[in-house]
N, C-alpha and C. Protein backbone atom coordinates (compact mmCIF):
# COMPACT_ATOMS: atom_id res chain seq x y z
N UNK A 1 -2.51 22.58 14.82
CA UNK A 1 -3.59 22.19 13.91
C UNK A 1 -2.99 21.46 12.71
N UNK A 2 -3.56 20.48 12.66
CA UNK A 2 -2.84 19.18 11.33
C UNK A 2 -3.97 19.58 10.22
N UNK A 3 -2.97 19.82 9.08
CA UNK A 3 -3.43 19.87 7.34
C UNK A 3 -4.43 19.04 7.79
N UNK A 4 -5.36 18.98 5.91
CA UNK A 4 -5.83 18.56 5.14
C UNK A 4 -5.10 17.33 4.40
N UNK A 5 -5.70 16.16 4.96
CA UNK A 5 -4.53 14.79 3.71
C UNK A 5 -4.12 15.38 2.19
N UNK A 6 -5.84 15.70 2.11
CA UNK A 6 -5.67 15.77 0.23
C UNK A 6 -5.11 17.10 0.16
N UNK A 7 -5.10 18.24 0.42
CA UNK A 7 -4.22 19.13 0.50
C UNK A 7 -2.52 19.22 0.74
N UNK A 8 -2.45 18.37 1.39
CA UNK A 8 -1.08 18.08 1.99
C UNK A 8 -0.37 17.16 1.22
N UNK A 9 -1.16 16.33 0.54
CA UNK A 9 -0.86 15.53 -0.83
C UNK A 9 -0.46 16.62 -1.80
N UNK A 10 -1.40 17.29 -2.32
CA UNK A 10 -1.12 18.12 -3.72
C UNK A 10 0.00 18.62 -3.21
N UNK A 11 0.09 19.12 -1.92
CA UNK A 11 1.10 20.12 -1.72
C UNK A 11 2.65 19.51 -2.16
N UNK A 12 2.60 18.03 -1.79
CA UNK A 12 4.16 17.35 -1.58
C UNK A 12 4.11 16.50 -2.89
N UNK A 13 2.85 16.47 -3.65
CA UNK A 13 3.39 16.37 -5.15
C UNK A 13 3.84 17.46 -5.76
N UNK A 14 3.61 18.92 -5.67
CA UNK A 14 3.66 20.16 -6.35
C UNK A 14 5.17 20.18 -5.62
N UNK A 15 5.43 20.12 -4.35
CA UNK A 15 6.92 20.27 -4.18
C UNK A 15 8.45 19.40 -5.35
N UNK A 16 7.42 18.47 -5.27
CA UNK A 16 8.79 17.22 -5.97
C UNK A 16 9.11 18.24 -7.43
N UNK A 17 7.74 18.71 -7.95
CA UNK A 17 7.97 19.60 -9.03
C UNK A 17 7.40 18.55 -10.65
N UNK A 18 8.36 18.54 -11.58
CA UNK A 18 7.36 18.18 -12.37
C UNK A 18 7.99 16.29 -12.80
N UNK A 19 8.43 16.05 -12.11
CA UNK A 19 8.49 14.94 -11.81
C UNK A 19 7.68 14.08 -11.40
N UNK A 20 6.81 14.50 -10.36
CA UNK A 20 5.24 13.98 -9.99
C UNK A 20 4.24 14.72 -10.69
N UNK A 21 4.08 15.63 -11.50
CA UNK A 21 3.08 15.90 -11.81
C UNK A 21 2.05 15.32 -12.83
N UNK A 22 2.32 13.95 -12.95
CA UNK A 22 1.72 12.71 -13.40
C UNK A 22 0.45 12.35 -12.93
N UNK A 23 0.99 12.70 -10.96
CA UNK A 23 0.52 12.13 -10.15
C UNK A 23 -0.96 13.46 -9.14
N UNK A 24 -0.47 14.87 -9.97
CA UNK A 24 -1.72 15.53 -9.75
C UNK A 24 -3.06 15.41 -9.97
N UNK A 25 -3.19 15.08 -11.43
CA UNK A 25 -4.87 14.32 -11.87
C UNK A 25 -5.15 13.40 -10.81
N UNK A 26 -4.46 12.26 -10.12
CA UNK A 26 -4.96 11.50 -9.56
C UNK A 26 -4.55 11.59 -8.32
N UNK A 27 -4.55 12.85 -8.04
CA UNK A 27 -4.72 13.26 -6.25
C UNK A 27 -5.38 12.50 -5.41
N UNK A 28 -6.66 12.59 -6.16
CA UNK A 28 -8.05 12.53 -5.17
C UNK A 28 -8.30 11.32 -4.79
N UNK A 29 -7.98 10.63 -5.74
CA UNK A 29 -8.06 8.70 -5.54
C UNK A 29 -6.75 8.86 -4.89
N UNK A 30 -5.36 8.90 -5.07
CA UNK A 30 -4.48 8.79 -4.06
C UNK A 30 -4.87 9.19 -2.69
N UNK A 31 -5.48 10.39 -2.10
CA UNK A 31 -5.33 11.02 -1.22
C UNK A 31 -6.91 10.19 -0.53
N UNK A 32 -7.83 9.75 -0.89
CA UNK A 32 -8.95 8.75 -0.09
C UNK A 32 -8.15 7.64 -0.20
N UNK A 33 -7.43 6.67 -1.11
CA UNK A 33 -7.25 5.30 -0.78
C UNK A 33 -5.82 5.06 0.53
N UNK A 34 -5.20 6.22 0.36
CA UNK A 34 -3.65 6.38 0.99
C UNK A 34 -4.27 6.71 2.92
N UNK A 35 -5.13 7.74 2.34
CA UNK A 35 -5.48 8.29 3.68
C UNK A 35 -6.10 7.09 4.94
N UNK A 36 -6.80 6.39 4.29
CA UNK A 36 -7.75 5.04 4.85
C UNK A 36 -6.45 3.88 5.18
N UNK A 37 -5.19 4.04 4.39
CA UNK A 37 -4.56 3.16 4.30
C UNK A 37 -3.35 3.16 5.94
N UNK A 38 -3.20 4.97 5.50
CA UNK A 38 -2.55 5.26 6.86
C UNK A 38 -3.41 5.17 8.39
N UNK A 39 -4.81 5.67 8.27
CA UNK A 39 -5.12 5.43 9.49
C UNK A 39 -5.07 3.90 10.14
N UNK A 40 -5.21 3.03 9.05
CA UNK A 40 -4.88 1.66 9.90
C UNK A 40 -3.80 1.59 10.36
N UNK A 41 -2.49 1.75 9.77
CA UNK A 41 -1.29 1.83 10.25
C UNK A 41 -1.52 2.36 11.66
N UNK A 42 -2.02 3.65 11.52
CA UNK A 42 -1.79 4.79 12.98
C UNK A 42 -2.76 3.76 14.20
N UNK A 43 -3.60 3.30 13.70
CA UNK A 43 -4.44 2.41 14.81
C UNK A 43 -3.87 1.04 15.03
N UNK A 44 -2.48 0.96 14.93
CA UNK A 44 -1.85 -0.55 14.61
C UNK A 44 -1.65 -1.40 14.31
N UNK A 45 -2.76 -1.28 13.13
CA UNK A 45 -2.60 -2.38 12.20
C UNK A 45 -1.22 -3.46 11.33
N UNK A 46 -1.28 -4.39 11.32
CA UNK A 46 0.27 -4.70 10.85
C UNK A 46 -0.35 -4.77 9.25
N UNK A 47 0.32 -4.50 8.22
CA UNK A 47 0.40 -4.44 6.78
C UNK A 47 1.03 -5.86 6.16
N UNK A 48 0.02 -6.48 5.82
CA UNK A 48 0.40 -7.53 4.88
C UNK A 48 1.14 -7.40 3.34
N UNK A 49 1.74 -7.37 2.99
CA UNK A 49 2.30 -6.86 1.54
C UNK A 49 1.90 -7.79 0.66
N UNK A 50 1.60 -8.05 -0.36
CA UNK A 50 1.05 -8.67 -1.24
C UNK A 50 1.64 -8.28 -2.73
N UNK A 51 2.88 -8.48 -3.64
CA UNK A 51 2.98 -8.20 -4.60
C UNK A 51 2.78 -9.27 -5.88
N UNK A 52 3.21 -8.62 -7.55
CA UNK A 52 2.37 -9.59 -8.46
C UNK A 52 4.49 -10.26 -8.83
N UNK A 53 4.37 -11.31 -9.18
CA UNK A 53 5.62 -11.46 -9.37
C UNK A 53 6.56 -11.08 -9.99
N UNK A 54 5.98 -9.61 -10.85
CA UNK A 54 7.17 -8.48 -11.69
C UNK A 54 7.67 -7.68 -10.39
N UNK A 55 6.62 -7.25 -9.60
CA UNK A 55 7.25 -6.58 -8.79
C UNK A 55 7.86 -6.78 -7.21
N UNK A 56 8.02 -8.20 -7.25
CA UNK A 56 8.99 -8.61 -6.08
C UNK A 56 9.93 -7.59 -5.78
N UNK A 57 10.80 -6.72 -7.05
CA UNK A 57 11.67 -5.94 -6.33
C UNK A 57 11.40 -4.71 -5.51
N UNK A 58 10.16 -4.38 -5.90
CA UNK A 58 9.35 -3.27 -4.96
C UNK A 58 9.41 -4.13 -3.77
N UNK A 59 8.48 -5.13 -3.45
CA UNK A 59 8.30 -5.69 -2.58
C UNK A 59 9.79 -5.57 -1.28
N UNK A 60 10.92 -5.93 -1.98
CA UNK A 60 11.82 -6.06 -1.09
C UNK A 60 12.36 -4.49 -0.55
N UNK A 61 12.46 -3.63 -1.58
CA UNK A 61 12.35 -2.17 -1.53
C UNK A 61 11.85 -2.00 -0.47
N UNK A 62 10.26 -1.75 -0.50
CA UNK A 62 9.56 -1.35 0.68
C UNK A 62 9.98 -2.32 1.79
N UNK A 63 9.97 -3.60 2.17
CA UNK A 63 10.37 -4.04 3.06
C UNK A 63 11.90 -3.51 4.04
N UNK A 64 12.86 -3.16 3.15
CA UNK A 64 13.90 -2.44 3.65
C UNK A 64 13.74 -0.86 4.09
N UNK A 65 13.02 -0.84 3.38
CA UNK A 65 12.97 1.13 3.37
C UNK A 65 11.72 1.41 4.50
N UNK A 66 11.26 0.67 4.89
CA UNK A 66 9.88 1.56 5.54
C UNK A 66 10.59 1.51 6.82
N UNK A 67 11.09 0.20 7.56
CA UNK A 67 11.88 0.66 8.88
C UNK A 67 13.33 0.70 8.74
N UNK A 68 13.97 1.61 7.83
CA UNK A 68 15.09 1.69 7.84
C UNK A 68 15.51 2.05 9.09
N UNK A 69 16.70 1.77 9.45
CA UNK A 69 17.39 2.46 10.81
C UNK A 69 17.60 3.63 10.76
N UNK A 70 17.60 4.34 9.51
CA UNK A 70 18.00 6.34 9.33
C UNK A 70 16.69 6.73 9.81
N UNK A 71 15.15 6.16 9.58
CA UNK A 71 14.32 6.90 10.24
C UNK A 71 14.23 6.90 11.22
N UNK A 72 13.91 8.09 11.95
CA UNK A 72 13.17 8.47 13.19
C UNK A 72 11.54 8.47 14.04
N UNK A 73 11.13 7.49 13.59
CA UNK A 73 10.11 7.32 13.75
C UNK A 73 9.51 5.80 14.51
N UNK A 74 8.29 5.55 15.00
CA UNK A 74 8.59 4.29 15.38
C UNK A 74 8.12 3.37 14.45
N UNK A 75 8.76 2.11 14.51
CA UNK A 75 8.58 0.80 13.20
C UNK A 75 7.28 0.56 13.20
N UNK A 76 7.09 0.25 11.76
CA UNK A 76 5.75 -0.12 11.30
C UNK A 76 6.01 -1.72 11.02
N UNK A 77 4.83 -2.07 11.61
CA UNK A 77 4.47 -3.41 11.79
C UNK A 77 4.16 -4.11 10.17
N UNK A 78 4.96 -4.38 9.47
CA UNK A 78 5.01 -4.93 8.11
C UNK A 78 5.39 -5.74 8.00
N UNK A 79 4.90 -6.85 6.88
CA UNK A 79 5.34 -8.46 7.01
C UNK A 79 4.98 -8.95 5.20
N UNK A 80 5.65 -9.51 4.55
CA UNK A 80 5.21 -9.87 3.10
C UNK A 80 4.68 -11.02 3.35
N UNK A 81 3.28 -11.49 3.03
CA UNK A 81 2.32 -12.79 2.53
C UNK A 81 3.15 -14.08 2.17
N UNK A 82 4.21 -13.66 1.37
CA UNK A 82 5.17 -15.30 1.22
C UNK A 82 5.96 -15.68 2.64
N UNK A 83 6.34 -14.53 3.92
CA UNK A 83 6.68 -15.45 4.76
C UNK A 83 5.82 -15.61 6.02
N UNK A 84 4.42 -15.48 5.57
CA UNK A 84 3.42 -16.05 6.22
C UNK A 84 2.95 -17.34 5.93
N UNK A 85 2.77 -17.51 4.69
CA UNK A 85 3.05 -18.25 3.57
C UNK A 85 3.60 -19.34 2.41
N UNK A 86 4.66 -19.87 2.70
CA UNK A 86 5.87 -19.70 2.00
C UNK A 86 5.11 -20.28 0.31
N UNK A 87 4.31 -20.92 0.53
CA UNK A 87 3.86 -21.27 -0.75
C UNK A 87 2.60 -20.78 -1.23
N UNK A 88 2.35 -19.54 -1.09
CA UNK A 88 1.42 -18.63 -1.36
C UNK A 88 1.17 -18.64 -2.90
N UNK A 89 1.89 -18.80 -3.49
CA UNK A 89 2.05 -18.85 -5.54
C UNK A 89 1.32 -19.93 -5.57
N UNK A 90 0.87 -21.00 -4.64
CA UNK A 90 0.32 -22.12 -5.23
C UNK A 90 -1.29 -22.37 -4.96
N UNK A 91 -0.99 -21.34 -4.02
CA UNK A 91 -2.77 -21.13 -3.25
C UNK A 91 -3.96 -21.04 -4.90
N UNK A 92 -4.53 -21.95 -5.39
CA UNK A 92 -5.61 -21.57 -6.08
C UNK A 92 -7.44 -21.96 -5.29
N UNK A 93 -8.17 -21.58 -6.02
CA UNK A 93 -9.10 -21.58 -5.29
C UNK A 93 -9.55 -21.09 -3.89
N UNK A 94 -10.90 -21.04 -3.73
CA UNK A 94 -11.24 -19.90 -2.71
C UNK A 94 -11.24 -20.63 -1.61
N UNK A 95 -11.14 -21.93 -1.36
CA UNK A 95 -11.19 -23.00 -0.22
C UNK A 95 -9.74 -22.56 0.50
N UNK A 96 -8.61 -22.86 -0.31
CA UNK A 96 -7.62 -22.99 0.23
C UNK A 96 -7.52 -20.92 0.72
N UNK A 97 -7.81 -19.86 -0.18
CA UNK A 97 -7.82 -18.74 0.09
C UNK A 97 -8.61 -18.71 1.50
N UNK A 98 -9.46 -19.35 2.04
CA UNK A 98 -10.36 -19.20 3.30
C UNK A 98 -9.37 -19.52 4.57
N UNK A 99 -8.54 -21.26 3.93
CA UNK A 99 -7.74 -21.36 5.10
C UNK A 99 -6.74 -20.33 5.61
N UNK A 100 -5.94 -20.02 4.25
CA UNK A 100 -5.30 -18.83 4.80
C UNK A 100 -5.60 -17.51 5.49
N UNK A 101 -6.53 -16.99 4.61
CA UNK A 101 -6.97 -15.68 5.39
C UNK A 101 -7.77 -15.83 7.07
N UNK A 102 -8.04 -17.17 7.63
CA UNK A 102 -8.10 -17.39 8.72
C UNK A 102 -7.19 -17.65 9.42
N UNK A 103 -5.96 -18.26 8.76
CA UNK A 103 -4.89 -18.68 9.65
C UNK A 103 -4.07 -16.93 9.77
N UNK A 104 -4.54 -15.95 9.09
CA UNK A 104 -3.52 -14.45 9.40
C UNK A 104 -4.64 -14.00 10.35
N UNK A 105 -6.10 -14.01 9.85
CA UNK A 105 -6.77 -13.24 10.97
C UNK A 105 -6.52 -14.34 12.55
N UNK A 106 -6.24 -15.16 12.76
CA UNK A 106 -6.10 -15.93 14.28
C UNK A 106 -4.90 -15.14 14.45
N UNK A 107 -3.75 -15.64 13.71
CA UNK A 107 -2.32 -15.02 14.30
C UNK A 107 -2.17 -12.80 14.34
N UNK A 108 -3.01 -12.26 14.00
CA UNK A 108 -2.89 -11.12 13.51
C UNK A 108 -4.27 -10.40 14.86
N UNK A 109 -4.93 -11.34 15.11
CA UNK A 109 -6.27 -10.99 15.62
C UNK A 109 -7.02 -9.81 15.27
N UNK A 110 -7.08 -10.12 13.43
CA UNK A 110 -7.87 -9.04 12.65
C UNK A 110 -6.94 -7.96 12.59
N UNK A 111 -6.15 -7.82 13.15
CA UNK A 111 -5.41 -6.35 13.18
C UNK A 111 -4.52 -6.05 12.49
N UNK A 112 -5.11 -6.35 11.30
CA UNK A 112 -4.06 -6.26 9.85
C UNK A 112 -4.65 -5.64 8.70
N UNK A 113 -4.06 -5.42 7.37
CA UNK A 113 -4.82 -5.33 6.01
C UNK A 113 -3.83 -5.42 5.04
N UNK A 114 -4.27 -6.41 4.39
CA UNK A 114 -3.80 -6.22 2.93
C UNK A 114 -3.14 -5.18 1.95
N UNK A 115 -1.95 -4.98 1.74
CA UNK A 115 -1.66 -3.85 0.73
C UNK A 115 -1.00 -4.64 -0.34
N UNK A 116 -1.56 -4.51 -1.81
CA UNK A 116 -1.78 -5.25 -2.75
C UNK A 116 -0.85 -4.29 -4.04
N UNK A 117 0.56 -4.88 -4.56
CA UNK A 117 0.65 -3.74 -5.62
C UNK A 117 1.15 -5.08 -6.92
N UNK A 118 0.38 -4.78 -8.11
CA UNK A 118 0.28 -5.82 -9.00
C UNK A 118 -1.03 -5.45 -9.70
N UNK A 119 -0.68 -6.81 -11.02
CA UNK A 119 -1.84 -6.47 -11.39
C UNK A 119 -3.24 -6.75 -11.19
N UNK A 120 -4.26 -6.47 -11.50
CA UNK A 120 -5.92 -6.88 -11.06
C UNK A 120 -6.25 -8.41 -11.65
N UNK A 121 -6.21 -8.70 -12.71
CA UNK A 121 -5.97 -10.03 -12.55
C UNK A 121 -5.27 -11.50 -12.04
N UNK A 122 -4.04 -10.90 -11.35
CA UNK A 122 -3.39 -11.61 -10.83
C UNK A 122 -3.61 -12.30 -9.78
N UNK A 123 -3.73 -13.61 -9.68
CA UNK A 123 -4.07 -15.10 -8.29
C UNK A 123 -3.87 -14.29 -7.31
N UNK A 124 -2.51 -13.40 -7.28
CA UNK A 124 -1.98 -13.32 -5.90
C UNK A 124 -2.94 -11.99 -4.83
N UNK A 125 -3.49 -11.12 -5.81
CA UNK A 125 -4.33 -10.29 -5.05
C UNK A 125 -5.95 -11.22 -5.21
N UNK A 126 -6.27 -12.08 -5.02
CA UNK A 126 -7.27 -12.34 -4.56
C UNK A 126 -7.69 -12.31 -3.22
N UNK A 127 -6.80 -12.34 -2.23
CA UNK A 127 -7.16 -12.73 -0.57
C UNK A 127 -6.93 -11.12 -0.34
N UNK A 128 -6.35 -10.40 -1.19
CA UNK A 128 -6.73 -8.73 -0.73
C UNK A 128 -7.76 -8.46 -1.35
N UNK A 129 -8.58 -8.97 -2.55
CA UNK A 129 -9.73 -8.08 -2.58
C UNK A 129 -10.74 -9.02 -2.52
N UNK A 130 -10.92 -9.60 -1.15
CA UNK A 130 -11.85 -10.25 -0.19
C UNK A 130 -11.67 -9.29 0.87
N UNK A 131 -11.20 -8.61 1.37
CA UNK A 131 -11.00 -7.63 2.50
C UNK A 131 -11.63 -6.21 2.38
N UNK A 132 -12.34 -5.51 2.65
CA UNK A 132 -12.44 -3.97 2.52
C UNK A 132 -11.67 -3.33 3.06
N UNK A 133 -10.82 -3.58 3.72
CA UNK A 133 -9.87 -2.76 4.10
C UNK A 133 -8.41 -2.70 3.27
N UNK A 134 -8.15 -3.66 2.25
CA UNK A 134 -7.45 -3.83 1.75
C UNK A 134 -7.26 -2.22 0.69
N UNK A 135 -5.85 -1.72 0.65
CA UNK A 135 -5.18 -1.08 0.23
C UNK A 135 -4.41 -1.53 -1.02
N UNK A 136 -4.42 -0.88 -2.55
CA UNK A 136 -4.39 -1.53 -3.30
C UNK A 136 -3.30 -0.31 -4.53
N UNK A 137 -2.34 -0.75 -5.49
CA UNK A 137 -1.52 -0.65 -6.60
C UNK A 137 -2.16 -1.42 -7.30
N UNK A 138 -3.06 -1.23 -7.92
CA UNK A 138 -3.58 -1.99 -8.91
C UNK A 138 -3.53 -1.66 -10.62
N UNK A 139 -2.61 -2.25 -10.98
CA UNK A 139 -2.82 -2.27 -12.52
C UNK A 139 -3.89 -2.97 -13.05
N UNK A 140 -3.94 -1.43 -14.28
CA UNK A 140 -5.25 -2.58 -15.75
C UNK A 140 -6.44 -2.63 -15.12
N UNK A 141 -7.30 -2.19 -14.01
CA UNK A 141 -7.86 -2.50 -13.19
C UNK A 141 -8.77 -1.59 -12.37
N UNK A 142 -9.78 -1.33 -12.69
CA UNK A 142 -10.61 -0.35 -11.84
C UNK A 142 -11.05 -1.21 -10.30
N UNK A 143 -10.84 -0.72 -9.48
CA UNK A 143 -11.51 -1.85 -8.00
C UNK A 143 -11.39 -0.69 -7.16
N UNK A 144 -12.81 -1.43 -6.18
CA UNK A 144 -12.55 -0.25 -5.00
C UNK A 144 -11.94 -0.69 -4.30
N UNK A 145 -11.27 1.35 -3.81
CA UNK A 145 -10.36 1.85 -2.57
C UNK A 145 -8.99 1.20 -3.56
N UNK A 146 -8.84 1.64 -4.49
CA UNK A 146 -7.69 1.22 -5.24
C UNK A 146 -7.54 1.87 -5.97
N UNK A 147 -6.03 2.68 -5.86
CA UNK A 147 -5.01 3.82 -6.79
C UNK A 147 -4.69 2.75 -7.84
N UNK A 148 -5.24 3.43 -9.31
CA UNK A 148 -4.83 2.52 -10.51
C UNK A 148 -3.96 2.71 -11.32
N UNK A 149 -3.15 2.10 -11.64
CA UNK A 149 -2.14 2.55 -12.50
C UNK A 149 -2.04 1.71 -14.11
N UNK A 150 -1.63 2.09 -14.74
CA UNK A 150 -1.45 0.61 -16.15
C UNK A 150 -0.20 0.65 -16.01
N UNK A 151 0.06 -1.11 -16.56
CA UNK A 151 1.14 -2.07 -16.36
C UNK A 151 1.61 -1.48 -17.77
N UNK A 152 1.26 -1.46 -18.82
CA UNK A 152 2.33 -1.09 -20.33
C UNK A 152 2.53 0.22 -20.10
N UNK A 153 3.06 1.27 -18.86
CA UNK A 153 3.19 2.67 -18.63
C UNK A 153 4.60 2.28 -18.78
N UNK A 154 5.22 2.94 -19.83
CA UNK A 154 6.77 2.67 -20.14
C UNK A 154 7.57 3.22 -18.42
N UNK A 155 7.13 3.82 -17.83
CA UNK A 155 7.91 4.49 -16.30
C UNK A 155 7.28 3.83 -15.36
N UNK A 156 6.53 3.08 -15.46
CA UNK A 156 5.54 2.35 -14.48
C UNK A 156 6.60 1.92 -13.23
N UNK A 157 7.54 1.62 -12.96
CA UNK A 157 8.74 1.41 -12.05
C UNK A 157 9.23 2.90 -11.77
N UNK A 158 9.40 4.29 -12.13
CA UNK A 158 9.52 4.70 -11.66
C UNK A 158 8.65 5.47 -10.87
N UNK A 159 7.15 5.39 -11.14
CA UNK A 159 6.17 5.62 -11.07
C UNK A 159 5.69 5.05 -9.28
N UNK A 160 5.87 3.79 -9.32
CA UNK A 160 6.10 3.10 -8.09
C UNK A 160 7.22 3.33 -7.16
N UNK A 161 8.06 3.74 -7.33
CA UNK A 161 9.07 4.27 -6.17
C UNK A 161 8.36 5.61 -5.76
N UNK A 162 8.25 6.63 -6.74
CA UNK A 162 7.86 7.93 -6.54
C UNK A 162 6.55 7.83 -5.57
N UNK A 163 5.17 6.90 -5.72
CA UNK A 163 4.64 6.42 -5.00
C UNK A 163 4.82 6.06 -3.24
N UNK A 164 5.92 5.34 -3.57
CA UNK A 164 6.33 4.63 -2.47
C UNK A 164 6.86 5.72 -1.55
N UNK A 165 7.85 6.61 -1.92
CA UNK A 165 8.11 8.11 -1.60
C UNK A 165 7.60 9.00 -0.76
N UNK A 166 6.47 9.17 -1.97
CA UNK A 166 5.43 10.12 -1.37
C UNK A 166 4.55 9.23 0.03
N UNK A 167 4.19 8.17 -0.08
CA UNK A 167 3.69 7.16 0.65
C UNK A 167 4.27 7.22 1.65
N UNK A 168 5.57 7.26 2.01
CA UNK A 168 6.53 7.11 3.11
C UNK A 168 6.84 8.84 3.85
N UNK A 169 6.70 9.74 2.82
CA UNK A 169 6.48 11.32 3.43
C UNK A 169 5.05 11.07 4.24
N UNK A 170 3.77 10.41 3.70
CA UNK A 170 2.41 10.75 3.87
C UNK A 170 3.14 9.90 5.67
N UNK A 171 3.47 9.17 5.88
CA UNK A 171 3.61 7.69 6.74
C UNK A 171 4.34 9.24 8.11
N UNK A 172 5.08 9.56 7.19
CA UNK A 172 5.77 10.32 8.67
C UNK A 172 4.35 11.71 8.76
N UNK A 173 4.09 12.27 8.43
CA UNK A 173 3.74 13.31 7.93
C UNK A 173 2.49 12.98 9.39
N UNK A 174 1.51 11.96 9.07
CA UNK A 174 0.60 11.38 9.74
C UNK A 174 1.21 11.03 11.21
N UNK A 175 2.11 10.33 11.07
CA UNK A 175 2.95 9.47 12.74
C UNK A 175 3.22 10.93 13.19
N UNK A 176 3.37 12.29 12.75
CA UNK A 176 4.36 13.53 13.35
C UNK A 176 3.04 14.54 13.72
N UNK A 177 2.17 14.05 13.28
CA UNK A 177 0.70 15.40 13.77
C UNK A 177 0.81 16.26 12.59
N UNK A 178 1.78 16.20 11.39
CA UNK A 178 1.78 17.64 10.20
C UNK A 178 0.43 17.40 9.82
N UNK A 179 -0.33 16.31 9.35
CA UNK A 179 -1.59 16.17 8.77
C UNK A 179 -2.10 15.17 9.68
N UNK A 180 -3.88 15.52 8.99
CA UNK A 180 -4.58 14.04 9.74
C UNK A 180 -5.57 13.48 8.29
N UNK A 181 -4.60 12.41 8.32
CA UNK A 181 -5.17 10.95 7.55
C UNK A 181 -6.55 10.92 7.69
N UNK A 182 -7.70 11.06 8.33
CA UNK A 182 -8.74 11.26 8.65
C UNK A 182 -9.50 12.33 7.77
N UNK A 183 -8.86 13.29 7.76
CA UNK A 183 -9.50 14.79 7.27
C UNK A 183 -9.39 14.50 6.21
């Protein structure tokens, strides 16, 4: 019998100890936007990455770390927007945003979503929040199905690894039967 997400969340923030406990108040929005985020994964979705240009180094982070070779698990289908892309920084307007997001849904055949970490005003999350399925790090920024964080949070970088962390426990946790993303 597989946990409770949001249970199984509090639980593996309360483990880290008080290092995450930042991240208890905002269980509940973590544990609905994360949970929705993993079942696409589990249904095969490939993950578009989408970051704002402070946090390229996350970006490359997660790109290395989610299929590292030390895990045991099978690879997740992940790909960053600039090398779909390559000139994605220049995309303005919603014309040219249409061509693209048609040229990923043909090559992707819908079987993708957006995961967006940056801020809410930023060009570059526009073609994720045209999507409802899009999964979202959103600074400064209330939007739905989006864990919010503020950008002047002096730890805001460590804040995002610890994220990423817990994100990557939730990733096995779900792929292993301990919990169901669903519940």
């Amino acid at each position: 019998m597989s946990a409770d997400f949001a249970q199984w969340s509090l639980d593996a923030i309360r483990e880290e100890g008080a290092s995450l406990s930042w991240l208890e108040e905002q269980r509940f929005e973590w544990s609905k936007t994360t949970a929705y985020a993993l079942e696409q994964v589990l249904a095969g979705k490939t993950i578009i990455l989408i970051v704002d240009e402070k946090r390229k180094w996350l970006e490359n982070y997660i790109l290395t770390s989610i299929n590292s070779v030390s895990l045991e698990r099978p690879l997740i289908p992940i790909i960053s927007i600039d090398s779909i892309y390559t000139h994605y920084n220049s995309v303005s307007g919603g014309e040219m945003i249409d061509i693209i997001d048609d040229m990923i849904a043909l090559s992707y055949k819908n079987d993708y979503f957006f995961w967006y970490i940056g801020k809410g005003d930023d060009k570059r999350s526009d073609i994720a929040k045209r999507k409802d399925e899009s999964y979202f790090w959103i600074f400064d920024e209330d939007f739905n199905n989006a864990f919010t964080l503020r950008s002047y949070d002096s730890v805001l970088d460590i804040k995002l690894l610890q994220l990423y962390r817990l994100f990557d426990a939730s990733l096995n946790a779900t792929m292993f039967g301990e919990v169901d993303a669903s519940s």
